[in-house]
Structures are given as C-alpha cells and as structure tokens.
C-alpha atoms as a PDB file:
ATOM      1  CA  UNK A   1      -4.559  36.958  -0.491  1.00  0.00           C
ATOM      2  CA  UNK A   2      -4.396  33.340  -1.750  1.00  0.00           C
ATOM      3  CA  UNK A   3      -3.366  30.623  -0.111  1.00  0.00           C
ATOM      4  CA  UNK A   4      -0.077  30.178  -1.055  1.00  0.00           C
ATOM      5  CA  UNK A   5       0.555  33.756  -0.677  1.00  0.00           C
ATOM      6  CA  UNK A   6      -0.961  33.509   3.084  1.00  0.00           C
ATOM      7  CA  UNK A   7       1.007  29.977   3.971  1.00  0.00           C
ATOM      8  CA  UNK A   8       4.628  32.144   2.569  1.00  0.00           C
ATOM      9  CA  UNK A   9       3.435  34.970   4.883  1.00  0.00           C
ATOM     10  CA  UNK A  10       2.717  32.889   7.501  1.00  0.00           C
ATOM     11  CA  UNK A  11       6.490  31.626   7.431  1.00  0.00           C
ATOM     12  CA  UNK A  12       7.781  34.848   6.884  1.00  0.00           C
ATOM     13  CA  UNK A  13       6.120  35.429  10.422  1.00  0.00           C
ATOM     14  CA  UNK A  14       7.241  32.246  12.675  1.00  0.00           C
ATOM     15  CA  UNK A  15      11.204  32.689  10.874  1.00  0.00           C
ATOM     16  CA  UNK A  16      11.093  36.244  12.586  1.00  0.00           C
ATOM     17  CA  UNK A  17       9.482  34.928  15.652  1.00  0.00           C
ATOM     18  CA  UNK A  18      12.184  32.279  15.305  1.00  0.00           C
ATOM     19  CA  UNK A  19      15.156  35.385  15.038  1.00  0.00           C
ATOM     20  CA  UNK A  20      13.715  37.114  17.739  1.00  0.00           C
ATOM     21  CA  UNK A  21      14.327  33.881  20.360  1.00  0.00           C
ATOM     22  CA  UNK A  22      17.744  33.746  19.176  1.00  0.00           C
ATOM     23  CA  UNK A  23      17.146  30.239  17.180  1.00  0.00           C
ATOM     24  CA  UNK A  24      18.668  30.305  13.694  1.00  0.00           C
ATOM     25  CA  UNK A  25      16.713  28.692  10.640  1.00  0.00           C
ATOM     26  CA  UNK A  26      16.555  28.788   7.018  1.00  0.00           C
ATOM     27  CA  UNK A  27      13.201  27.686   5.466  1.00  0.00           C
ATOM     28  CA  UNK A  28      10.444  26.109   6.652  1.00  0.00           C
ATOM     29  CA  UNK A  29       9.589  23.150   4.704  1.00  0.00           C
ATOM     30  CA  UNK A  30       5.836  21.825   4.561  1.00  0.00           C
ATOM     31  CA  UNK A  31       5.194  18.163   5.585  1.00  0.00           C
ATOM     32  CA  UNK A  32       4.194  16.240   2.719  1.00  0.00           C
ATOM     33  CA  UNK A  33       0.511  14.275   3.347  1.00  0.00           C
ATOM     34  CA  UNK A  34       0.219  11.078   1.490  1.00  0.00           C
ATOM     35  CA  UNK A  35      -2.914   9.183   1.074  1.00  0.00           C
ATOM     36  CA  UNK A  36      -3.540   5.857   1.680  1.00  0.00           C
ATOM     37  CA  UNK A  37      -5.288   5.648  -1.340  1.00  0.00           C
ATOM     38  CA  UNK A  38      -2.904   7.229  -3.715  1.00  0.00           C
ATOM     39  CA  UNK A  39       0.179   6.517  -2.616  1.00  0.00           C
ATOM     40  CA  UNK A  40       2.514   4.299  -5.253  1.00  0.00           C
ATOM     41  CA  UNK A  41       6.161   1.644  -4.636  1.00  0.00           C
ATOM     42  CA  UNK A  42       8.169   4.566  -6.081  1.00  0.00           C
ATOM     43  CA  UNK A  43       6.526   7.201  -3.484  1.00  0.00           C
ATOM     44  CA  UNK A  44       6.562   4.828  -0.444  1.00  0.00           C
ATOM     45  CA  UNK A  45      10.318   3.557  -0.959  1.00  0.00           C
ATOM     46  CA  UNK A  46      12.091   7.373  -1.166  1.00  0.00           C
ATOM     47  CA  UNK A  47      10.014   8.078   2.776  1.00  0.00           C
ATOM     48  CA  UNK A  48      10.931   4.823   4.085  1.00  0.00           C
ATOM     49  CA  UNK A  49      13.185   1.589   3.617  1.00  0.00           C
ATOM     50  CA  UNK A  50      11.374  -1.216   2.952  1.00  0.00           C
ATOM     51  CA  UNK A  51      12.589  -4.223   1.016  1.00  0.00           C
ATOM     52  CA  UNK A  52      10.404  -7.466   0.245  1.00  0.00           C
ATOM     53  CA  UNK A  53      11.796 -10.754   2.404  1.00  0.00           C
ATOM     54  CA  UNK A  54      11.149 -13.921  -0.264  1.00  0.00           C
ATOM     55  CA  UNK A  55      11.006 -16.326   2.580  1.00  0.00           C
ATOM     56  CA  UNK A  56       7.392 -17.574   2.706  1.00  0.00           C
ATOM     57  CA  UNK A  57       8.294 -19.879   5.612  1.00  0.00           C
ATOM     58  CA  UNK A  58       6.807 -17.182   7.876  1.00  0.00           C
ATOM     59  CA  UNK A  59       3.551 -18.298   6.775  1.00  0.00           C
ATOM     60  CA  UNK A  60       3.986 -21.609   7.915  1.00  0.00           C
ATOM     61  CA  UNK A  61       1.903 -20.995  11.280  1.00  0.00           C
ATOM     62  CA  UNK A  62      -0.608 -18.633   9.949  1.00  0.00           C
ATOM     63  CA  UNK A  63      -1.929 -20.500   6.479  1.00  0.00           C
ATOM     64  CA  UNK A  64      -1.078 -24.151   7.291  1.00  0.00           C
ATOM     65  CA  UNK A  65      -3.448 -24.171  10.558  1.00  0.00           C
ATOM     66  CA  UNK A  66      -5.305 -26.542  11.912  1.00  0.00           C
ATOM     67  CA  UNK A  67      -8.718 -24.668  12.117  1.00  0.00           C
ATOM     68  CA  UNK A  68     -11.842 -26.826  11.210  1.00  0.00           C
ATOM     69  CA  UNK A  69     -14.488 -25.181   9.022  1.00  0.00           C
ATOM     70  CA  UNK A  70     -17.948 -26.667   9.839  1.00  0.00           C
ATOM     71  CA  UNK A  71     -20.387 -28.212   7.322  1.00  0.00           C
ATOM     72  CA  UNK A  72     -22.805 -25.298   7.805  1.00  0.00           C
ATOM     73  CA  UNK A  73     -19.986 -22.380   6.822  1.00  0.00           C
ATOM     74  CA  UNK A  74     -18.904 -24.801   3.504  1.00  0.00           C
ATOM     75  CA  UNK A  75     -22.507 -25.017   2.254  1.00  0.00           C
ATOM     76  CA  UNK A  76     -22.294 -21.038   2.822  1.00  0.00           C
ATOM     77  CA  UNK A  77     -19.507 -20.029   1.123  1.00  0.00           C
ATOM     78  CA  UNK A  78     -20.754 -23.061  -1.703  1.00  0.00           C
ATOM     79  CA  UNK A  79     -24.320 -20.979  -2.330  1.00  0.00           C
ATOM     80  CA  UNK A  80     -22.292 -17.846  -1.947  1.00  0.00           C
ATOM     81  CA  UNK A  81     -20.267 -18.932  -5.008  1.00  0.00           C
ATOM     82  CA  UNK A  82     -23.371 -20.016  -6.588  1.00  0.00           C
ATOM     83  CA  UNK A  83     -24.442 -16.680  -6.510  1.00  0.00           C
ATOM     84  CA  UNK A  84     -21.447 -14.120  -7.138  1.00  0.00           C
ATOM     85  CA  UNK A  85     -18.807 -16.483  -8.861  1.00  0.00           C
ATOM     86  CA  UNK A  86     -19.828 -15.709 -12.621  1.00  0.00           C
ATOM     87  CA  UNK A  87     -20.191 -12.136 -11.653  1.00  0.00           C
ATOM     88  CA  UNK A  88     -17.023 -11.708  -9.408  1.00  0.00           C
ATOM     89  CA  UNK A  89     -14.836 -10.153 -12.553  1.00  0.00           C
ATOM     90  CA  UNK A  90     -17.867  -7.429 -13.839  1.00  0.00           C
ATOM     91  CA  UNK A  91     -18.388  -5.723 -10.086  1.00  0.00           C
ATOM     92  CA  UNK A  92     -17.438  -2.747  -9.494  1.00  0.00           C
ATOM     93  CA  UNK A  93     -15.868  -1.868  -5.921  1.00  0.00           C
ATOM     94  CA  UNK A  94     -19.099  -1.893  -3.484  1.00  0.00           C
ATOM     95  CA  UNK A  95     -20.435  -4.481  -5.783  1.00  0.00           C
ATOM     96  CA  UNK A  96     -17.293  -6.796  -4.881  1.00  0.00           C
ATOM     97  CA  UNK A  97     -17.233  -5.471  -1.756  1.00  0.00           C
ATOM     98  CA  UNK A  98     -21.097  -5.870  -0.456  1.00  0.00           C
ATOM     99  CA  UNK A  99     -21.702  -9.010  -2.669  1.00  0.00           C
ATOM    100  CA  UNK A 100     -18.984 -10.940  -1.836  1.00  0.00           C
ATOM    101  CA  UNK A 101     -16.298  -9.551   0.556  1.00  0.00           C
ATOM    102  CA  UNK A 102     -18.438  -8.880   3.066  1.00  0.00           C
ATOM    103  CA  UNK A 103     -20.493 -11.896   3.532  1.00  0.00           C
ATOM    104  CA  UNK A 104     -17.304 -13.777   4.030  1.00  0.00           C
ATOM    105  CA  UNK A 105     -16.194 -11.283   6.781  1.00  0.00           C
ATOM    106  CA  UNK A 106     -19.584 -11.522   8.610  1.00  0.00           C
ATOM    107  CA  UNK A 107     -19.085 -15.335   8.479  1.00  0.00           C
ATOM    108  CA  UNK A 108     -15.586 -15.043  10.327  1.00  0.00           C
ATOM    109  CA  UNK A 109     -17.357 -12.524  12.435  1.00  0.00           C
ATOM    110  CA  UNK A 110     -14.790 -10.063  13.626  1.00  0.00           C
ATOM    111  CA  UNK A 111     -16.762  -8.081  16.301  1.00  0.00           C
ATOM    112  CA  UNK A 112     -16.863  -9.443  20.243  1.00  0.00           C
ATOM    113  CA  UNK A 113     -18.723  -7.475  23.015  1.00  0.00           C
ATOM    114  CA  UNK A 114     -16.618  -8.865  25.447  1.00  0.00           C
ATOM    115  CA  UNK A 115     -13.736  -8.176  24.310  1.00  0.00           C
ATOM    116  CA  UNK A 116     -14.399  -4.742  22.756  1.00  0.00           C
ATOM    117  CA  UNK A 117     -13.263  -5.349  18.966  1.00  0.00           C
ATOM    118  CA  UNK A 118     -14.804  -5.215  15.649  1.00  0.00           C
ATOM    119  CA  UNK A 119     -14.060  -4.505  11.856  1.00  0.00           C
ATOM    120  CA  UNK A 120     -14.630  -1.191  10.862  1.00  0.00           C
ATOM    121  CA  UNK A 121     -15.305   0.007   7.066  1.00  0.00           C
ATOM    122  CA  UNK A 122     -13.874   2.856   5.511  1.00  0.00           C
ATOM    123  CA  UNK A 123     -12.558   4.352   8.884  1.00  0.00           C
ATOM    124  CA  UNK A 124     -10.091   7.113   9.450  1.00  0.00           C
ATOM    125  CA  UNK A 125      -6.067   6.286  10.040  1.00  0.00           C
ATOM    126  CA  UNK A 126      -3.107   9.082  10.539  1.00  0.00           C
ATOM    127  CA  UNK A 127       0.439   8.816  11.091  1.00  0.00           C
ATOM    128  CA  UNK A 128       2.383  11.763  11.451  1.00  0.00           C
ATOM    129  CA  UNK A 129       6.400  12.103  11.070  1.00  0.00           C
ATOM    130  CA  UNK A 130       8.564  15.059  10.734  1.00  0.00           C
ATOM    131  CA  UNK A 131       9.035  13.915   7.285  1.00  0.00           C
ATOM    132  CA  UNK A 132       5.986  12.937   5.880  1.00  0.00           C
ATOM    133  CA  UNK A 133       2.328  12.112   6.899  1.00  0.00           C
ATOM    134  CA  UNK A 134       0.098   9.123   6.129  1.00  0.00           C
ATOM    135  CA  UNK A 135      -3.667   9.453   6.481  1.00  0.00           C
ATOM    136  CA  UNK A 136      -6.889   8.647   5.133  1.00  0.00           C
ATOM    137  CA  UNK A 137      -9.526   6.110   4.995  1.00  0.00           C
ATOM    138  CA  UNK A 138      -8.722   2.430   5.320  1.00  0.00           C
ATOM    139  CA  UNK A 139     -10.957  -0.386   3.453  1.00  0.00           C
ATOM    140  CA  UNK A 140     -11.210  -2.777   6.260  1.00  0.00           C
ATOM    141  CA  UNK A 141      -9.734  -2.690   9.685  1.00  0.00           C
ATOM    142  CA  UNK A 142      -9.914  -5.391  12.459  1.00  0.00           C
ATOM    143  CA  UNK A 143      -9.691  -2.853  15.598  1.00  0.00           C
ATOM    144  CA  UNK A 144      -9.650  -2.500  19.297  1.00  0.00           C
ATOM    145  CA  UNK A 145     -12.414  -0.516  20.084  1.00  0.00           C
ATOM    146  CA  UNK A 146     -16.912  -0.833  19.423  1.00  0.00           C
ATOM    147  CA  UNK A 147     -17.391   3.057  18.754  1.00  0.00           C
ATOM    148  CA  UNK A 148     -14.275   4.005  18.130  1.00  0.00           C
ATOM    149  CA  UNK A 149     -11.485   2.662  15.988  1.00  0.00           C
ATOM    150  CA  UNK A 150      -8.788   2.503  18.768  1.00  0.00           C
ATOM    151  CA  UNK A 151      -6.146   0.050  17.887  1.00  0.00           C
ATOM    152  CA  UNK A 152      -5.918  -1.512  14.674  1.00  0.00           C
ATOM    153  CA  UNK A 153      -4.617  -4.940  14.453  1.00  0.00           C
ATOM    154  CA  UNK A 154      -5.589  -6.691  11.032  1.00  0.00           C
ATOM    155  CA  UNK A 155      -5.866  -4.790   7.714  1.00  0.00           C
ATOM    156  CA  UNK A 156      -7.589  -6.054   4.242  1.00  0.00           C
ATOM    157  CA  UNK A 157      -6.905  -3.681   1.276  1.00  0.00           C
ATOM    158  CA  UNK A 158      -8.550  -3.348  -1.631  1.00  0.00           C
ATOM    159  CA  UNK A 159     -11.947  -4.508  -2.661  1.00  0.00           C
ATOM    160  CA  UNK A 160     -11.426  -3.276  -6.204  1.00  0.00           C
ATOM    161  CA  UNK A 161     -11.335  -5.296  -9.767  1.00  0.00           C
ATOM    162  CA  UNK A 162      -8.275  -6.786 -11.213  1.00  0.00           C
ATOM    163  CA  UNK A 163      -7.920  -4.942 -14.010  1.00  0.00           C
ATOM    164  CA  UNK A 164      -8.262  -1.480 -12.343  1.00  0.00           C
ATOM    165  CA  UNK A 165      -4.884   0.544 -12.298  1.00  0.00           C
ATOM    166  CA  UNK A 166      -4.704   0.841  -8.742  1.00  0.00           C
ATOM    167  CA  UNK A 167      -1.808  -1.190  -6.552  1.00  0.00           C
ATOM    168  CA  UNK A 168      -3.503  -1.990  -3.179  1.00  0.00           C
ATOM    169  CA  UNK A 169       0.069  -3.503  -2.166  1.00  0.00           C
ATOM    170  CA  UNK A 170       2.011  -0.175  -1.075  1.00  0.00           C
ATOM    171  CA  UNK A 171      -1.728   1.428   0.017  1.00  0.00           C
ATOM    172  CA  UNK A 172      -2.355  -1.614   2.335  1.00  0.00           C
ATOM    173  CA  UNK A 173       1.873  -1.793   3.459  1.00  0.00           C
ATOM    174  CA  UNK A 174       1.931   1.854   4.056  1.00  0.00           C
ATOM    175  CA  UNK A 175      -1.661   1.030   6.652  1.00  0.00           C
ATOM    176  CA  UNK A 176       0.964  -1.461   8.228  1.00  0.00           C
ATOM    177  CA  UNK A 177       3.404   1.145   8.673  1.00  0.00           C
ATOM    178  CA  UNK A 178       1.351   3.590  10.579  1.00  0.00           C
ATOM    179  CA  UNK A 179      -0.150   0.727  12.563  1.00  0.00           C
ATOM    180  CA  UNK A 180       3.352  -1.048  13.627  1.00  0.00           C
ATOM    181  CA  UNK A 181       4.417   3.005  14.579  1.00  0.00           C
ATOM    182  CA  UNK A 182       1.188   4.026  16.253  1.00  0.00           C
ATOM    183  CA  UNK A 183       0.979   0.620  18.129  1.00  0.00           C
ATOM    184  CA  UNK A 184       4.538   0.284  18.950  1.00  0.00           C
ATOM    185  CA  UNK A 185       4.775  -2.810  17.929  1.00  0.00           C
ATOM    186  CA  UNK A 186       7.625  -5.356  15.735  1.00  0.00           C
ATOM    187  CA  UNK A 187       4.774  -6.801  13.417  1.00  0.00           C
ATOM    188  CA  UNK A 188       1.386  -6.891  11.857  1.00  0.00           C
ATOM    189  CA  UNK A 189      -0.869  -9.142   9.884  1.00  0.00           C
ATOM    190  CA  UNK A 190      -2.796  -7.959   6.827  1.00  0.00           C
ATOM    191  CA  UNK A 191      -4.178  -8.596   3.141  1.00  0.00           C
ATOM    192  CA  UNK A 192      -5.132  -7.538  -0.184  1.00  0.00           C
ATOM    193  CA  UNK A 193      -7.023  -7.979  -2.484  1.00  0.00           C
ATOM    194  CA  UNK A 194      -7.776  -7.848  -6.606  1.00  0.00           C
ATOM    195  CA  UNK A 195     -10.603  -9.036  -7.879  1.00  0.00           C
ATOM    196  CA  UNK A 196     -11.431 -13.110  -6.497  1.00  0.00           C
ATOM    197  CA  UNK A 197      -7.299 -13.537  -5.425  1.00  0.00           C
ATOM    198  CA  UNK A 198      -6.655 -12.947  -1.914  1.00  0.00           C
ATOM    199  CA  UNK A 199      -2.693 -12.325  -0.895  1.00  0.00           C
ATOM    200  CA  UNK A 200      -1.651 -12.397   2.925  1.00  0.00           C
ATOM    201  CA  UNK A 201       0.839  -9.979   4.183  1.00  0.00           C
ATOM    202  CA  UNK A 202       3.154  -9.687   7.292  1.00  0.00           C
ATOM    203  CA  UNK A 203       5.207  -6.194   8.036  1.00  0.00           C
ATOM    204  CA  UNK A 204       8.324  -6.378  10.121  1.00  0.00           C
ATOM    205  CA  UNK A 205      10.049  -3.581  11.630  1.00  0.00           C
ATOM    206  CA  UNK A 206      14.005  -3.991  11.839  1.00  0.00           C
ATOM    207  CA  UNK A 207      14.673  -0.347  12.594  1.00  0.00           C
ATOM    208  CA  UNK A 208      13.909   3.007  12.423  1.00  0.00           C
ATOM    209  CA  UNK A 209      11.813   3.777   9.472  1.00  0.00           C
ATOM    210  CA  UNK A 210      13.286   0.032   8.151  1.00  0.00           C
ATOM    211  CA  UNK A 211      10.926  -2.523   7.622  1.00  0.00           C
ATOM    212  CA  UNK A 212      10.618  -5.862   5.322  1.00  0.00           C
ATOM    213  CA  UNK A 213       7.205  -7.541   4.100  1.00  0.00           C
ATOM    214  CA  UNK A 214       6.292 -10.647   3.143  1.00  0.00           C
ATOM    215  CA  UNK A 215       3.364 -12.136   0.969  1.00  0.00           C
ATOM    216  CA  UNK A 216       1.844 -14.781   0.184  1.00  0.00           C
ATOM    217  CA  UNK A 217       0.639 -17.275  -2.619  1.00  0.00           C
ATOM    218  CA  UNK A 218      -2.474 -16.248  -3.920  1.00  0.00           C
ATOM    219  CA  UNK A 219      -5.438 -17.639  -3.139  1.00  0.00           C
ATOM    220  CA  UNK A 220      -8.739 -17.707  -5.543  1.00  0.00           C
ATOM    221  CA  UNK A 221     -11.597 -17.311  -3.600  1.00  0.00           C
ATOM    222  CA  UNK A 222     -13.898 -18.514  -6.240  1.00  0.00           C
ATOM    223  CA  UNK A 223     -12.514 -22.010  -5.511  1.00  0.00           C
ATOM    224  CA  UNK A 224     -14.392 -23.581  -3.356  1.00  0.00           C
ATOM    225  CA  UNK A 225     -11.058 -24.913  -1.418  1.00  0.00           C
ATOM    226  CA  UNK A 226      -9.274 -22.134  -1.386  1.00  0.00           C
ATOM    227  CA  UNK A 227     -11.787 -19.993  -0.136  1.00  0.00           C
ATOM    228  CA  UNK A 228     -12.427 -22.494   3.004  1.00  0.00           C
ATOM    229  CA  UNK A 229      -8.480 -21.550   3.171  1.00  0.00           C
ATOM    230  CA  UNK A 230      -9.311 -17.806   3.395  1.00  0.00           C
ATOM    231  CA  UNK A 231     -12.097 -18.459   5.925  1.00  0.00           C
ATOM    232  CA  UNK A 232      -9.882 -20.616   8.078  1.00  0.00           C
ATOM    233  CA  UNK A 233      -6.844 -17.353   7.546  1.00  0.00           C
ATOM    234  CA  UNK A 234      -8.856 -14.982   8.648  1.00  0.00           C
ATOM    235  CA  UNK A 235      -9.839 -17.410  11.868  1.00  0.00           C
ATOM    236  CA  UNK A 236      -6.688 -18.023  12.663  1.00  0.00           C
ATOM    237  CA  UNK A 237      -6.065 -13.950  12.926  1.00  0.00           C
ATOM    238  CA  UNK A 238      -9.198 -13.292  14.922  1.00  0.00           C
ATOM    239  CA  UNK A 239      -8.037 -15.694  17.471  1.00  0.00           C
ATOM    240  CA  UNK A 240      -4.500 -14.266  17.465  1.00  0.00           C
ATOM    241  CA  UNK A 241      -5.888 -10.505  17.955  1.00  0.00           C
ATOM    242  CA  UNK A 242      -8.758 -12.062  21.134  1.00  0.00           C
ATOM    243  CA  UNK A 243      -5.513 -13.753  22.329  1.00  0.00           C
ATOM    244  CA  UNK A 244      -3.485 -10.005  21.996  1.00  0.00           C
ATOM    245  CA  UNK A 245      -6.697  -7.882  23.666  1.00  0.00           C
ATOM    246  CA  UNK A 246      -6.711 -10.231  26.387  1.00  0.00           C
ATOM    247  CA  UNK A 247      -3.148  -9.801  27.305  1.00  0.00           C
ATOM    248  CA  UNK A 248      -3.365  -6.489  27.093  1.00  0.00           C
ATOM    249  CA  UNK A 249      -6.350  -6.119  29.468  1.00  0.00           C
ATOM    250  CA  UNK A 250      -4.377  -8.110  31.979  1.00  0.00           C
ATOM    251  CA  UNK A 251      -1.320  -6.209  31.492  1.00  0.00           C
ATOM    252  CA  UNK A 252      -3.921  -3.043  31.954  1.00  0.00           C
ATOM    253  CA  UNK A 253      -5.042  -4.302  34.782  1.00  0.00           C
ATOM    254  CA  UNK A 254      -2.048  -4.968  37.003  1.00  0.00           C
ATOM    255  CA  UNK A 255      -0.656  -1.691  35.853  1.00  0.00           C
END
C-alpha cells in the first residue's frame, strides 16, 4: 500500500469512527507544513495578514542609541574587514557565515551563564495552527535557554550571498510569527541579511493572525561605520532581552 493510499485509508477510518460518535464531517483536510526555509511573500500572505508599516520612526530607540563601542572592538571589526572585505561578495553561505558573521556575533557575545541565554545555530523552531504549520531550522536565534533552545527572543536570517534567489525577508518574518505566537507576546526584534547589508526588523501583532513589520535602512557592514552601527544594534538588543529574562525570573519567582 503506498502512502497516499494508506493516509486516504486512514481517513476513511477516523470519518467512520467520527459517524459512529454521532459527529458529522465531510473530509479531512491535511495541515499544510511550510518551511522556514522555503517559504515565499505570495505563500506567507494567503495563511496570514500581514502588511508592511513604512513608518521607520519605530527605530528611533533601537538604531539611534547611545551605546559606546570601545577602541579594542573598532580595531576588531577594522582587521576583520582587512581580512574578509574583498572576499565578502565570492563566499558561499558557511563561508559568509564562519568568516564574517560569526566573529561579529562572538564580539557582541550573546551567551550569559547567569542569566541562562545564548545564540543558537541552525536550531529547531515549530508552530502549529489548525491551518497551517511552520517549522524547521532557524539561522541564528538569540534564546532563553544554555542546552536547550527555550524561548527565542532575537532572530538573524540569512547568511547567504546577494545574488542568490532566496528572500530571507518572509523566511526570517514567518520565524517572528511563530515566536510572537509561541511566546505570547505583541512584538519581536530581528534581522536579515544578504551578502555585507544588514536590515533590522520589528513584527507587531494587531490581531489574530494580523500582524505589520517594519524594516530598516540598510546597513553595509563592510563600512567600517556602519558596521560599529551593527555592533552597537545588536548591543542594544542583548541588553533589552537580559533586561526581559530578568523580569521574567522575578515574575517566576513571586508566582
């Protein structure tokens, strides 16, 4: 028997089961899964409405901080650019990724001991509706949790070339999604990115399976400004999530 034929028998059996307790149905429908990975505008729009908001004055807080970056992490990211900027457009995806991405996230340096966070790579998300499921593995996840990946709070999506056909927008908004629902939460920070330009993204619930996203100017992280910009982004969030965890643990506690 193949596998459709066993998944139509299957149904065949729970509609009778169905009968038999008196409950009336027609046909059982399968649950689309959708991969992070694949998924594209025209896929993510028909499951769920989600507009873009132009208003980039909810950046305002987030990219116009305040945060100081030290002599010793500007002649880092300066010998880092030495190194990679010339290369940045011919790397491939772990190229990118091991060359250049992640020395700039191990110089932010996402994981705390005390307060039981870290970044995790290429980890595991699902989000389950009666209408559709979202799952797979996520680039880059800032995440409650040392072992185990328990609460995500900051995503980056992709580490892959500009030219490659891929849109890491929808992949890395439909990560939002499942996080916001998951979480239960209004909002969530996140970025992308294609090949040295870095984009920052908040998503916004307004309702039931209603949300609106915003994004950012670019930034070219083979500038040497710019990337101090990224660095002192990605700062900003990593306070915002120890701030969050903290809360939480005293909100944990009293309960």
């Amino acid at each position: 028997m193949t596998n459709e034929e066993l998944l139509k028998k299957n149904q065949e059996l729970e509609r009778e089961n169905l009968a038999l307790r008196g409950i009336k149905t027609e046909t059982i429908s399968e649950v689309k899964t959708y991969s992070f990975s694949k998924i594209r505008d025209k896929e993510l729009k028909k499951l769920v409405n989600i507009k873009k908001n132009l208003d980039e004055s909810i950046f305002d807080e987030w990219l116009k901080n305040d945060i100081i970056v030290s002599e010793e992490v500007e002649d880092f990211f300066k010998k880092l650019l030495k190194q990679n900027r010339k290369l940045i457009s011919t790397y491939n995806e772990d190229e990118l990724k091991m060359y250049f991405i992640a020395p700039i996230l191990n110089k932010v340096q996402f994981l705390s001991y005390q307060d039981e966070m870290r970044g995790f790579y290429e980890t595991a998300l699902n989000y389950e509706t009666d209408k559709f499921i979202f799952n797979g593995n996520v680039d880059f996840v800032v995440a409650k949790g040392l072992v185990d990946c328990e609460k995500p709070y900051f995503f980056i999506q992709e580490f892959k070339r500009a030219e490659e056909f891929s849109n890491p927008r929808p992949q890395l908004l439909a990560e939002m999604i499942s996080a916001v629902e998951l979480n239960k939460t209004k909002s969530i920070r996140g970025a992308f990115i294609t090949g040295e330009n870095w984009k920052f993204v908040i998503l916004e619930k307004l309702g039931k399976d209603k949300y609106q996203y915003f994004i950012s100017e670019s930034f070219n992280s083979t500038k040497i400004d710019e990337l101090k910009g990224i660095y002192r982004n990605l700062q900003f969030v990593k306070d915002e999530i120890i701030e969050m965890v903290r809360q939480e643990k005293q909100i944990s506690v009293r309960d």
